[in-house]
C-alpha atoms as a PDB file:
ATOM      1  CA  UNK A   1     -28.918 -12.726  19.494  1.00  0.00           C
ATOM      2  CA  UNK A   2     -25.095 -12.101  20.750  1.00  0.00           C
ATOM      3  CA  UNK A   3     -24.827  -9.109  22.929  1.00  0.00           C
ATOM      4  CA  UNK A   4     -21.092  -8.198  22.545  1.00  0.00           C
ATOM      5  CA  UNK A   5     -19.578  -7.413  25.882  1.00  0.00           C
ATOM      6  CA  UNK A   6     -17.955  -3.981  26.469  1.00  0.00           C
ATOM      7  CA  UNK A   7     -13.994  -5.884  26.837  1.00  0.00           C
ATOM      8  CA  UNK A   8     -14.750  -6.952  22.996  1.00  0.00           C
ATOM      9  CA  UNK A   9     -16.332  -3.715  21.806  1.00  0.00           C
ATOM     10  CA  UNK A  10     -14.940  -0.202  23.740  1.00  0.00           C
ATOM     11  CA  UNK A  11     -17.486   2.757  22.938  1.00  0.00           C
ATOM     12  CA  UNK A  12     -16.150   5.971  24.221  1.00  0.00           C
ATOM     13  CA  UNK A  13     -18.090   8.258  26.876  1.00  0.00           C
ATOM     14  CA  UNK A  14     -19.837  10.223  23.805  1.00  0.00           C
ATOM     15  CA  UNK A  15     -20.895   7.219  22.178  1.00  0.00           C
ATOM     16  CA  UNK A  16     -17.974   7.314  19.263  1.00  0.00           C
ATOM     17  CA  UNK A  17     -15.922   4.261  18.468  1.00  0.00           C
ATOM     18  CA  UNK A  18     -12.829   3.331  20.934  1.00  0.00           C
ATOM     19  CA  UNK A  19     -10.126   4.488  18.234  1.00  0.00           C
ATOM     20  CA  UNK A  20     -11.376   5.877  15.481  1.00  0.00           C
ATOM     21  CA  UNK A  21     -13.701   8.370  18.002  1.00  0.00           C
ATOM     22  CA  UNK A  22     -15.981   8.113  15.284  1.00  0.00           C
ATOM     23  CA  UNK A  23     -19.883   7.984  15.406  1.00  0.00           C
ATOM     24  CA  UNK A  24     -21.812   6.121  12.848  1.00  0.00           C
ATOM     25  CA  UNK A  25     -23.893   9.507  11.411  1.00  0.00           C
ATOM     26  CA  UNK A  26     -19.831  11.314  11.493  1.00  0.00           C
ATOM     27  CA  UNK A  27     -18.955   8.424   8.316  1.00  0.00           C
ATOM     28  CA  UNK A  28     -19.988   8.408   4.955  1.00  0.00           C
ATOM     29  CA  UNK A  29     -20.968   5.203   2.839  1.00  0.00           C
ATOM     30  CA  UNK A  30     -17.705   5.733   0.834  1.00  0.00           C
ATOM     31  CA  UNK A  31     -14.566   5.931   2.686  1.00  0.00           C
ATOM     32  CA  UNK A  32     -11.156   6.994   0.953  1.00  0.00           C
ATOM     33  CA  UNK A  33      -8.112   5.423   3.310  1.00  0.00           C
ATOM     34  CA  UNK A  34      -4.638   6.610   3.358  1.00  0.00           C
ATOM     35  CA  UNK A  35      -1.852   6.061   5.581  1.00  0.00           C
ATOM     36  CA  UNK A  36      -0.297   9.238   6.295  1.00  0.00           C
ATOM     37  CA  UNK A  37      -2.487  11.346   8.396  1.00  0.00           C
ATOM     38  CA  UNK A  38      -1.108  14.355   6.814  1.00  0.00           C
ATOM     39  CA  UNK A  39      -2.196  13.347   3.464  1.00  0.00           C
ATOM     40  CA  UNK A  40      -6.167  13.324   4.863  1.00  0.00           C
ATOM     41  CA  UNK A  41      -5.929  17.150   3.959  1.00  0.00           C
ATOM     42  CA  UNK A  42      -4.783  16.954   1.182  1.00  0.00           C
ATOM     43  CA  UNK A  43      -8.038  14.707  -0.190  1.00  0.00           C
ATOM     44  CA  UNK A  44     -10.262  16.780   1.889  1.00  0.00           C
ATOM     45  CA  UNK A  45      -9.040  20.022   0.168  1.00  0.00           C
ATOM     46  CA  UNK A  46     -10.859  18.842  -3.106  1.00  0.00           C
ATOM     47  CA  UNK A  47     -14.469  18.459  -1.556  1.00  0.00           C
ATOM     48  CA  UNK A  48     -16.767  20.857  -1.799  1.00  0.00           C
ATOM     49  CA  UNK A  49     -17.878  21.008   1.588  1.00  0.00           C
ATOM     50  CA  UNK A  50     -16.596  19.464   4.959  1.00  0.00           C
ATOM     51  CA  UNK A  51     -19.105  18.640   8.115  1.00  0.00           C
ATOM     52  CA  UNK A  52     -17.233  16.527   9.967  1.00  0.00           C
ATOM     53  CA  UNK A  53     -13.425  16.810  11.577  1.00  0.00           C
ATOM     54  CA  UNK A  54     -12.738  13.627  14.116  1.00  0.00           C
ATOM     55  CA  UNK A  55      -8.283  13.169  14.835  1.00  0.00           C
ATOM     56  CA  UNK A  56      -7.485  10.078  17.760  1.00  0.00           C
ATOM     57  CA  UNK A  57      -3.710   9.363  17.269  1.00  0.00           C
ATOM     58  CA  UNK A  58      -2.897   8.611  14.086  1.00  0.00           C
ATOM     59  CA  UNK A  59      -6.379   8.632  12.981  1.00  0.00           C
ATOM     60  CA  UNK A  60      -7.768  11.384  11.236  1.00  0.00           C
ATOM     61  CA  UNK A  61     -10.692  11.450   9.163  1.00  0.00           C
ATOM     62  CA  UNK A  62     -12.880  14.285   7.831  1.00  0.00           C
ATOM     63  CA  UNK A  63     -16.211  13.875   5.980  1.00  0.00           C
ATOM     64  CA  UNK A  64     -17.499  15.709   3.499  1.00  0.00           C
ATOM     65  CA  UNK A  65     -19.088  16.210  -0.130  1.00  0.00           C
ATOM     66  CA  UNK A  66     -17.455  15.901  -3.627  1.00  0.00           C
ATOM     67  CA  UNK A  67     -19.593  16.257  -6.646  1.00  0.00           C
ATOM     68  CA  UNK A  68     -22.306  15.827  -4.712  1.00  0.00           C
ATOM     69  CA  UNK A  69     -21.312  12.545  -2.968  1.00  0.00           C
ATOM     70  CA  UNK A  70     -21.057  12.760   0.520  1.00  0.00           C
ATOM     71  CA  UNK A  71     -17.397  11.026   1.276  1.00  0.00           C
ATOM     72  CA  UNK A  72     -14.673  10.190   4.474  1.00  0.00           C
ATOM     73  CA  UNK A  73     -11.600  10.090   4.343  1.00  0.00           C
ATOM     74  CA  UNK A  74      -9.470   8.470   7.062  1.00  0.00           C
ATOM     75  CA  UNK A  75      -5.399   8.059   7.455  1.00  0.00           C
ATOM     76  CA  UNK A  76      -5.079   4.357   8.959  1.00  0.00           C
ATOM     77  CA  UNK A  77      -1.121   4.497   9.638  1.00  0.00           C
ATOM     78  CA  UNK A  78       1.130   2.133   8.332  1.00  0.00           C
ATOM     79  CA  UNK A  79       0.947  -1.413   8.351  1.00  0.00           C
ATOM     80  CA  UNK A  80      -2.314  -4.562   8.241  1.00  0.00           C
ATOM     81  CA  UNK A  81      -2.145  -4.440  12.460  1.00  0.00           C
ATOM     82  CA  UNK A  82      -3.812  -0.866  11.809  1.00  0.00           C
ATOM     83  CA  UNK A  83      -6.284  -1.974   9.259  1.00  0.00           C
ATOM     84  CA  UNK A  84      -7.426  -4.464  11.299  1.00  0.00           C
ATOM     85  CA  UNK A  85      -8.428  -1.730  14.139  1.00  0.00           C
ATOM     86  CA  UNK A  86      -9.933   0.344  11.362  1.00  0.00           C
ATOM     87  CA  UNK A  87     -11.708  -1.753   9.153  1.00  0.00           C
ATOM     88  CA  UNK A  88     -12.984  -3.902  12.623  1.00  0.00           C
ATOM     89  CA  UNK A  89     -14.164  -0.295  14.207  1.00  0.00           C
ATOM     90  CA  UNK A  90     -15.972   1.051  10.715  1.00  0.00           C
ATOM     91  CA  UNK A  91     -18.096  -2.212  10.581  1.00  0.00           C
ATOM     92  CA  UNK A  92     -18.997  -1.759  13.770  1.00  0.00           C
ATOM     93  CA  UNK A  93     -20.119   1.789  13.095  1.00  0.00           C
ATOM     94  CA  UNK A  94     -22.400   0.835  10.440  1.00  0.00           C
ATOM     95  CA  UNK A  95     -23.156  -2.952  11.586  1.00  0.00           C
ATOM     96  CA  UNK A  96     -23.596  -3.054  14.756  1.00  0.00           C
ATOM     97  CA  UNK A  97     -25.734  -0.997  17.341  1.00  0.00           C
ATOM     98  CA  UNK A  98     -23.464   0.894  19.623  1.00  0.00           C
ATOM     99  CA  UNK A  99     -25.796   1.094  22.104  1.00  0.00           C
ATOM    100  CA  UNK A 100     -27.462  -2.611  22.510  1.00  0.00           C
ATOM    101  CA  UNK A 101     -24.141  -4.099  21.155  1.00  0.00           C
ATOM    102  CA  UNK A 102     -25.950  -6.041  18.806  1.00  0.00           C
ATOM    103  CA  UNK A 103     -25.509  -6.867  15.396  1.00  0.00           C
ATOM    104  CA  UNK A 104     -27.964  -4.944  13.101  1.00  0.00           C
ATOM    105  CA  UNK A 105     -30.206  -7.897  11.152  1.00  0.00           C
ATOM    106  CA  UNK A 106     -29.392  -6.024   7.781  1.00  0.00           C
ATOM    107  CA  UNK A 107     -25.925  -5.706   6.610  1.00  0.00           C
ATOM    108  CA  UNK A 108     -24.426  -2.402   5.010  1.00  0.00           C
ATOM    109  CA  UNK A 109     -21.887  -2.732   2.645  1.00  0.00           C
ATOM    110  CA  UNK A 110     -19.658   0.511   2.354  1.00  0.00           C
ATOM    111  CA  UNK A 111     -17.277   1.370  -0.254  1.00  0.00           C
ATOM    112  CA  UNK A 112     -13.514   1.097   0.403  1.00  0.00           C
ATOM    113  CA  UNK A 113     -10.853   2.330  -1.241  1.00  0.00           C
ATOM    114  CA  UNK A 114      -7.080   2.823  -0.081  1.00  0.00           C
ATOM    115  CA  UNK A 115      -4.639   5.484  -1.491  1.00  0.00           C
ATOM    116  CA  UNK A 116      -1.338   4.544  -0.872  1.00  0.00           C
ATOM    117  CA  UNK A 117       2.611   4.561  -1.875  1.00  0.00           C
ATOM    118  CA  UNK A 118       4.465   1.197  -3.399  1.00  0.00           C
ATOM    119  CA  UNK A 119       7.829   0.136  -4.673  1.00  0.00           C
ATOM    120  CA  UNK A 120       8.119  -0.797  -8.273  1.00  0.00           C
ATOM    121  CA  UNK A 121       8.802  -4.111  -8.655  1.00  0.00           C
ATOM    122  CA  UNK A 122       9.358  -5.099 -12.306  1.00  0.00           C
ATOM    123  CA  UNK A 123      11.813  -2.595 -14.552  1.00  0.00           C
ATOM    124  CA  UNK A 124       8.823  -1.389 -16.955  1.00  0.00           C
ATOM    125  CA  UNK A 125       6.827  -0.040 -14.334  1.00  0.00           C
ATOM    126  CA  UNK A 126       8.716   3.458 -13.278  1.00  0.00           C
ATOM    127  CA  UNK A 127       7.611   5.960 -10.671  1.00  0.00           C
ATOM    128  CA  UNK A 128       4.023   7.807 -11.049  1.00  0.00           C
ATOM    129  CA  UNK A 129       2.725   4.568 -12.795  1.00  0.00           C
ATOM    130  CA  UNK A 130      -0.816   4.126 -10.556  1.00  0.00           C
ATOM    131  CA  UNK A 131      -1.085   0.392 -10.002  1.00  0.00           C
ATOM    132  CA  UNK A 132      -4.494  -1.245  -8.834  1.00  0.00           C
ATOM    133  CA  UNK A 133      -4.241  -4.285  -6.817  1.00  0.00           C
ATOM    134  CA  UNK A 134      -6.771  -6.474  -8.256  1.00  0.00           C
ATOM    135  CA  UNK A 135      -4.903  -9.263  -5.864  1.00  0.00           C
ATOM    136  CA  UNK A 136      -2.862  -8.762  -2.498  1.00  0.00           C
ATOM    137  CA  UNK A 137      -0.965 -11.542  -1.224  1.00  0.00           C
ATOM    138  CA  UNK A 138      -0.484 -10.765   2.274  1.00  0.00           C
ATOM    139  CA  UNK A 139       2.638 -12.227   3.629  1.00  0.00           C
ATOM    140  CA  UNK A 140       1.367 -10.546   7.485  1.00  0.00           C
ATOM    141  CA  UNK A 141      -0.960 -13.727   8.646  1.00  0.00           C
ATOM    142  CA  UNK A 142      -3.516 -11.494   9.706  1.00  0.00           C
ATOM    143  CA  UNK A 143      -6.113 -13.334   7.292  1.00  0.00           C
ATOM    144  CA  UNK A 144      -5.562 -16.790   8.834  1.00  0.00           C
ATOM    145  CA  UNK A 145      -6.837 -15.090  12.662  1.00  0.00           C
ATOM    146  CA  UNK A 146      -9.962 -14.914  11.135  1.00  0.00           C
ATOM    147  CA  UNK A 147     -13.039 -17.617  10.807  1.00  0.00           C
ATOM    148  CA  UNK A 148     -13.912 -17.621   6.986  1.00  0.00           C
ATOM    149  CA  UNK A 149     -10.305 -16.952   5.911  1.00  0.00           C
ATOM    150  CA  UNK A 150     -10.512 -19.834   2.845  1.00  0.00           C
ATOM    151  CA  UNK A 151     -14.335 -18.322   1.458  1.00  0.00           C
ATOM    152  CA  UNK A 152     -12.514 -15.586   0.349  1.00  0.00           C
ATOM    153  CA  UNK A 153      -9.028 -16.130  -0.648  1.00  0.00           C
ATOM    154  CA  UNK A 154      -7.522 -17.387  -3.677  1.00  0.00           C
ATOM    155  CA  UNK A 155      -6.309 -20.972  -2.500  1.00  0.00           C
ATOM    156  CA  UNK A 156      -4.265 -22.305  -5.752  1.00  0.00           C
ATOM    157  CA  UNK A 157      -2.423 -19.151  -5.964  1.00  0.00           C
ATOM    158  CA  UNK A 158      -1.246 -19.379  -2.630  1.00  0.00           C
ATOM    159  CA  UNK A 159      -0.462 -23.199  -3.069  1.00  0.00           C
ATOM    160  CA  UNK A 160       1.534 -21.954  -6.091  1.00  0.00           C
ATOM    161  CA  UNK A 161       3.107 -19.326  -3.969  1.00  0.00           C
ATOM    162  CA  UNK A 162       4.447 -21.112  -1.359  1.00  0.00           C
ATOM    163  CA  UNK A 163       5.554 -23.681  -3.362  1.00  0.00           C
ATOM    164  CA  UNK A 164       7.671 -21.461  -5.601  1.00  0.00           C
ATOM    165  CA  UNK A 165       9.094 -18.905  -3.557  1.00  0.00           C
ATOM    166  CA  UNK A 166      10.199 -21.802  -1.083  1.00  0.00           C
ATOM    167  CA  UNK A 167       8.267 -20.458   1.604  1.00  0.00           C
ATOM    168  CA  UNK A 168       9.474 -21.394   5.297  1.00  0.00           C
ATOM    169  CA  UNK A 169       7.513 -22.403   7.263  1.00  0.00           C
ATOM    170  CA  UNK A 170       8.524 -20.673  10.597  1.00  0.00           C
ATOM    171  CA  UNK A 171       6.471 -17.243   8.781  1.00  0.00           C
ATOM    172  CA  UNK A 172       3.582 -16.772   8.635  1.00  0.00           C
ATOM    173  CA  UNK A 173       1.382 -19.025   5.806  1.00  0.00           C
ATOM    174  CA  UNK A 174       0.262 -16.505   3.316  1.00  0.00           C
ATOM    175  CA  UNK A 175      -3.211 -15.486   2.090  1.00  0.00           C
ATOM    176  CA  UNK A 176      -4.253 -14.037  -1.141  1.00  0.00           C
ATOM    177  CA  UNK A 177      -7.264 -11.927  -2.125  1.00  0.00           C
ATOM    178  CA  UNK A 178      -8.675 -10.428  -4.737  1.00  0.00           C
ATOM    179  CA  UNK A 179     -10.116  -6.797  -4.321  1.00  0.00           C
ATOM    180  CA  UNK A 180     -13.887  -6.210  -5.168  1.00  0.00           C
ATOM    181  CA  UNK A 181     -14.248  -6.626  -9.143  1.00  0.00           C
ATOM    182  CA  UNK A 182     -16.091  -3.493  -9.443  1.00  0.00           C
ATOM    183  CA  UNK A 183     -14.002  -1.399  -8.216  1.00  0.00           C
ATOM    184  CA  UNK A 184     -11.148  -3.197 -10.598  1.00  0.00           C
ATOM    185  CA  UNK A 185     -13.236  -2.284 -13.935  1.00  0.00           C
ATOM    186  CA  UNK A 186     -13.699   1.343 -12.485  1.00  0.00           C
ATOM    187  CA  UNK A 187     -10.029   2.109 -12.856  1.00  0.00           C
ATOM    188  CA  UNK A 188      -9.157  -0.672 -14.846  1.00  0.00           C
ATOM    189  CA  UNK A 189      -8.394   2.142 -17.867  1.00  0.00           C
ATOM    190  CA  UNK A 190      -6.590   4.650 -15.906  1.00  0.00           C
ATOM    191  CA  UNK A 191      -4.545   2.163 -13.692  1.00  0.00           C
ATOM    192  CA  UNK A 192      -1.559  -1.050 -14.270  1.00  0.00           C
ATOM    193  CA  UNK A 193      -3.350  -4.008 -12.725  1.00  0.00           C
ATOM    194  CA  UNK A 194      -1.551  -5.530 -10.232  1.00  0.00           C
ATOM    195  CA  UNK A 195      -0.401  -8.398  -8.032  1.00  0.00           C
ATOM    196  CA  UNK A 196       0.685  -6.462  -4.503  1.00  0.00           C
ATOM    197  CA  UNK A 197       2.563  -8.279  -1.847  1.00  0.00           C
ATOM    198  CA  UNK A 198       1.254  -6.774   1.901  1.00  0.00           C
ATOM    199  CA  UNK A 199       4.632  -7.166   3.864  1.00  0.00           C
ATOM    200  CA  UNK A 200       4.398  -6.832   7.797  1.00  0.00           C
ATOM    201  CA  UNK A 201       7.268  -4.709   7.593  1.00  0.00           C
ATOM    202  CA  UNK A 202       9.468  -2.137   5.348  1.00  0.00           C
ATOM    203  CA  UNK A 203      12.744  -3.106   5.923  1.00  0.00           C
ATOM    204  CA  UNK A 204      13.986  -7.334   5.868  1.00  0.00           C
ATOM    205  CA  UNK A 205      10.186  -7.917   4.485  1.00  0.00           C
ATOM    206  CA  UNK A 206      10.464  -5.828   1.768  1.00  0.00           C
ATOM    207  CA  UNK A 207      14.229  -7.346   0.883  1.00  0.00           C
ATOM    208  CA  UNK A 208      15.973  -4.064   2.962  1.00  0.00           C
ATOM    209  CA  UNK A 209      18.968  -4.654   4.428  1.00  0.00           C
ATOM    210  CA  UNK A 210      20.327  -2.415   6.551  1.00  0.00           C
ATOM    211  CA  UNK A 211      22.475  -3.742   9.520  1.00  0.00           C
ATOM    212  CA  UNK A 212      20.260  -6.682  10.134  1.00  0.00           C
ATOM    213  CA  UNK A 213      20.961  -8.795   7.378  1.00  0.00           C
ATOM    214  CA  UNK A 214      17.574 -11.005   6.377  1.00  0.00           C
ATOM    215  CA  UNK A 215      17.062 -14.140   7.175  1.00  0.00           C
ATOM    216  CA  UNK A 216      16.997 -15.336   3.281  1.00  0.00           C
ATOM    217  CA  UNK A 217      18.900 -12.758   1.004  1.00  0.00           C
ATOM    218  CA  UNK A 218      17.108 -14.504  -1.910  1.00  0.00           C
ATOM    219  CA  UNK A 219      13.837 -14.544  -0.868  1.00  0.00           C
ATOM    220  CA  UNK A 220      11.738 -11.333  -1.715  1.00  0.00           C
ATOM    221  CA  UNK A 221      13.915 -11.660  -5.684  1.00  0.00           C
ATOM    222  CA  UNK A 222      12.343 -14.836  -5.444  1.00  0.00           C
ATOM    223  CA  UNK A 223       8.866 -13.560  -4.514  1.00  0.00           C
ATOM    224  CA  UNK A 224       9.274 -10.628  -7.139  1.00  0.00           C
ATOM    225  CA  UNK A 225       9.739 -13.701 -10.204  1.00  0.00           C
ATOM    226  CA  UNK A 226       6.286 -15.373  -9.156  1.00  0.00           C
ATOM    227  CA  UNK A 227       3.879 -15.305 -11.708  1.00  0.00           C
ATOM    228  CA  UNK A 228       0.323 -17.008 -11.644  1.00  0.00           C
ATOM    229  CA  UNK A 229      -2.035 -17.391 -15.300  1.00  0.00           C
ATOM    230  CA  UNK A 230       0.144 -14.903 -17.304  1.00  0.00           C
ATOM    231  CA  UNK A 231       0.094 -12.502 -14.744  1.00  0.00           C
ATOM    232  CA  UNK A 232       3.075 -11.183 -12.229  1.00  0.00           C
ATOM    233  CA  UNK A 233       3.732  -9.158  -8.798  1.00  0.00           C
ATOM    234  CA  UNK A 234       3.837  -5.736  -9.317  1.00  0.00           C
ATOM    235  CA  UNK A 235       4.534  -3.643  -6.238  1.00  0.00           C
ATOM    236  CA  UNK A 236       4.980  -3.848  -2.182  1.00  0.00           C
ATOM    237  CA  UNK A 237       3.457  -2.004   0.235  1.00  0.00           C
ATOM    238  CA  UNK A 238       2.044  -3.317   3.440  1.00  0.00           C
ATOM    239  CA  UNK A 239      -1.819  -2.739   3.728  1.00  0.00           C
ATOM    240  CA  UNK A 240      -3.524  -3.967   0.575  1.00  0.00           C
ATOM    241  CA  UNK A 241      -3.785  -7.670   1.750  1.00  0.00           C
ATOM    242  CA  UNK A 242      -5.852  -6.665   4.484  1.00  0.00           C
ATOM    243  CA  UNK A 243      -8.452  -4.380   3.269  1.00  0.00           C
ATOM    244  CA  UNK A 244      -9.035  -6.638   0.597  1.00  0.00           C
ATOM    245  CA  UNK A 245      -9.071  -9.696   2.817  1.00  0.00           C
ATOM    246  CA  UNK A 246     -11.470  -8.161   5.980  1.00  0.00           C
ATOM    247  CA  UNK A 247     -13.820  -6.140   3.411  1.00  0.00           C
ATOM    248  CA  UNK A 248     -14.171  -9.096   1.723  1.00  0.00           C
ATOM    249  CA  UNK A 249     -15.592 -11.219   4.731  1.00  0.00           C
ATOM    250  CA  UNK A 250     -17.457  -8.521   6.047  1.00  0.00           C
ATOM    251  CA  UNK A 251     -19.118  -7.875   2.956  1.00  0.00           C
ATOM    252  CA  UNK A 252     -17.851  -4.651   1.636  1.00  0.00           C
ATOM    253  CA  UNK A 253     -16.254  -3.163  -1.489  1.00  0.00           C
ATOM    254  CA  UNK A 254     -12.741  -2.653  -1.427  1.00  0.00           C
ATOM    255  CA  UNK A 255      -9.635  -2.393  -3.239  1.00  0.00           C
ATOM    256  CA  UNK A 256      -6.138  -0.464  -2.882  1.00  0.00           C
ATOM    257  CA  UNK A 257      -4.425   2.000  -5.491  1.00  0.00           C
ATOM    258  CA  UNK A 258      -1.193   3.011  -5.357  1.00  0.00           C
ATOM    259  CA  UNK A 259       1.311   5.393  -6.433  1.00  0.00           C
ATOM    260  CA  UNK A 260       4.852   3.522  -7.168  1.00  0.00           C
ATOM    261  CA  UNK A 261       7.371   5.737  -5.721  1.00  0.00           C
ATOM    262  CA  UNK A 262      10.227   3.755  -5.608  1.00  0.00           C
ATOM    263  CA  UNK A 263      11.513   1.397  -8.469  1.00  0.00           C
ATOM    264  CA  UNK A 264      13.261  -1.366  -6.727  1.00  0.00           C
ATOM    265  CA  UNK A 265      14.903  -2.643  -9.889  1.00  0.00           C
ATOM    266  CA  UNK A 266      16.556   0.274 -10.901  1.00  0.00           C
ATOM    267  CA  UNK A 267      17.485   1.003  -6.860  1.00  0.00           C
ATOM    268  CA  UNK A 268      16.114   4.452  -7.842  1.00  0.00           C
ATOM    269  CA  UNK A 269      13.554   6.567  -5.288  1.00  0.00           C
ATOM    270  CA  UNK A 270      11.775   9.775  -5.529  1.00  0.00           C
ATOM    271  CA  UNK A 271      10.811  11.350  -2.277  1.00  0.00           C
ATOM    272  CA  UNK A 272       9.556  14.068  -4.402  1.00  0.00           C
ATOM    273  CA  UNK A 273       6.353  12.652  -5.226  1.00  0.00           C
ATOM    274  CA  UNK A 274       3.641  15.216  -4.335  1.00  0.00           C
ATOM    275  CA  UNK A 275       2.357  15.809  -7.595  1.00  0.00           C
ATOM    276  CA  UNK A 276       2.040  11.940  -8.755  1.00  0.00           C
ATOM    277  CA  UNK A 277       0.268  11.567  -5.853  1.00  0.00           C
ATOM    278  CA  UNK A 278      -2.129  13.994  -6.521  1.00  0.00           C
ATOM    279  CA  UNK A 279      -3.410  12.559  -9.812  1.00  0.00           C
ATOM    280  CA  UNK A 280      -3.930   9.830  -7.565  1.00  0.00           C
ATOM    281  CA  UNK A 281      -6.174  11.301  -5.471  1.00  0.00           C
ATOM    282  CA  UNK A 282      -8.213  13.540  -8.052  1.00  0.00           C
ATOM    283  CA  UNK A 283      -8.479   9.954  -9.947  1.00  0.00           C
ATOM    284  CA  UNK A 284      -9.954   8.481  -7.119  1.00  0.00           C
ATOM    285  CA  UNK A 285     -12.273  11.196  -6.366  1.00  0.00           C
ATOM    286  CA  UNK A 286     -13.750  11.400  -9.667  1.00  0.00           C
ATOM    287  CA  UNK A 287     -13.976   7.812 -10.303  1.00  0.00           C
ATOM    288  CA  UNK A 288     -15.939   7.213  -6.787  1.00  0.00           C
ATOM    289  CA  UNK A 289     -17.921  10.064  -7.474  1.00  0.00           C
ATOM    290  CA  UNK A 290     -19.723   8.250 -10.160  1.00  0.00           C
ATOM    291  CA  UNK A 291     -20.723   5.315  -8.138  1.00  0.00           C
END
């Protein structure tokens, strides 16, 4: 059996995980994610009880009880280079043996679930509409670092994708992935289903231009028209693609729902969007609760 060496897996002085300063017992099977560490209070004021506070940088998680459930919540910051540190290091917590740096013979399989903000993408879906991403298509690459990549991703759709769009070839080749189907049907009735592009950043990525003009002008209106078996792309944000992607090669349940706060169509915004937000997370809280 592998031993992982200390350069591949850092374990802090107290035994907690090298970024998230997390120990295993500190994390709950069920793990809300959300990008602004601000907005971890803000779940966290709904449970009924809290035993565990943990803050490292920009992540902050507190674990506690709603309903009865024992829950975390963690802010991941912004952007799929971050999930990949957080998904990686909560895997490890409940996968691997901090202590022999081995990997535990049994697998655990924890429940994932990302609250996050989006930009409307089609004209009939205005801010407050709560969008599931029952597929990400990650235009970030991270997917392809990563042995296993084609078990889990949706290969025609991303022939389809690349084909339409007129992808170019000096970015990188993107993945898609459904989220866990479960988790899909447990919001399915409450939620728009989605197709979520993952961008690796908010501004030429996402279509933005600024000063720095994009590369393509055309491409993200191009992106925005693809459709695959009836169904079309929704929303951008820029984490979705990865916690669908790693949870779904480490063998966990994950999915992403979002608030759309922004409709790009209309070139309208509301930076106002507290209370939309809020269903959000009361949603989500009652929904997992019942698992």
């Amino acid at each position: 059996m592998r031993t992982i060496p200390p350069s591949e897996l850092l374990v802090n002085g107290d035994g907690s995980i090298f970024h998230l300063h997390l120990t295993p017992e500190q994390l709950a099977d069920t793990v809300i994610l959300v990008g602004d560490p601000g907005r971890v209070q803000r779940v966290a004021a709904h449970f009924d009880e809290c035993e565990t506070e943990v803050a490292n940088r920009e992540f902050h998680t507190v674990t506690g009880t709603y309903k009865g459930k024992r829950m975390s919540v963690l802010s991941t910051g912004i952007g799929t280079d971050n999930i990949d540190i957080v998904l990686t290091e909560l895997d490890a917590l409940v996968n691997i043996d901090l202590a022999t740096r081995r990997v535990r013979e049994v697998p655990k399989r924890l429940t994932l679930l990302r609250l996050g903000t989006s930009g409307g993408l089609q004209p009939d879906i205005p801010i407050g509409t709560l969008v599931f991403s029952r597929t990400s298509i990650g235009l970030d690459g991270l997917l392809n670092y990563y042995k296993g990549r084609e078990r889990v991703s949706r290969a025609d759709m991303e022939r389809r994708f690349v084909e339409t769009v007129g992808w170019d070839e000096r970015l990188a080749i993107p993945y898609a992935v459904d989220a866990d189907r479960e988790l899909f049907e447990l919001f399915r009735e409450d939620t728009t289903e989605g197709i979520t592009l993952s961008a690796p950043g908010f501004y030429a990525p996402q279509g933005r231009w600024l000063r720095l003009e994009p590369a393509d002008t055309g491409l993200f209106e191009r992106m925005i028209g693809f459709t695959y078996e009836g169904r079309r792309v929704t929303n951008c944000e820029m984490e979705s693609s990865a916690v669908a992607g790693l949870s779904a090669l480490m063998g966990h349940r994950a999915g992403t729902l979002c608030t759309i706060i922004a409709q790009r169509a209309a070139h309208h915004a509301n930076t106002d969007y507290a209370p939309h937000v809020e269903r959000m997370i009361r949603l989500a809280l009652d929904r997992l609760a019942t698992l």
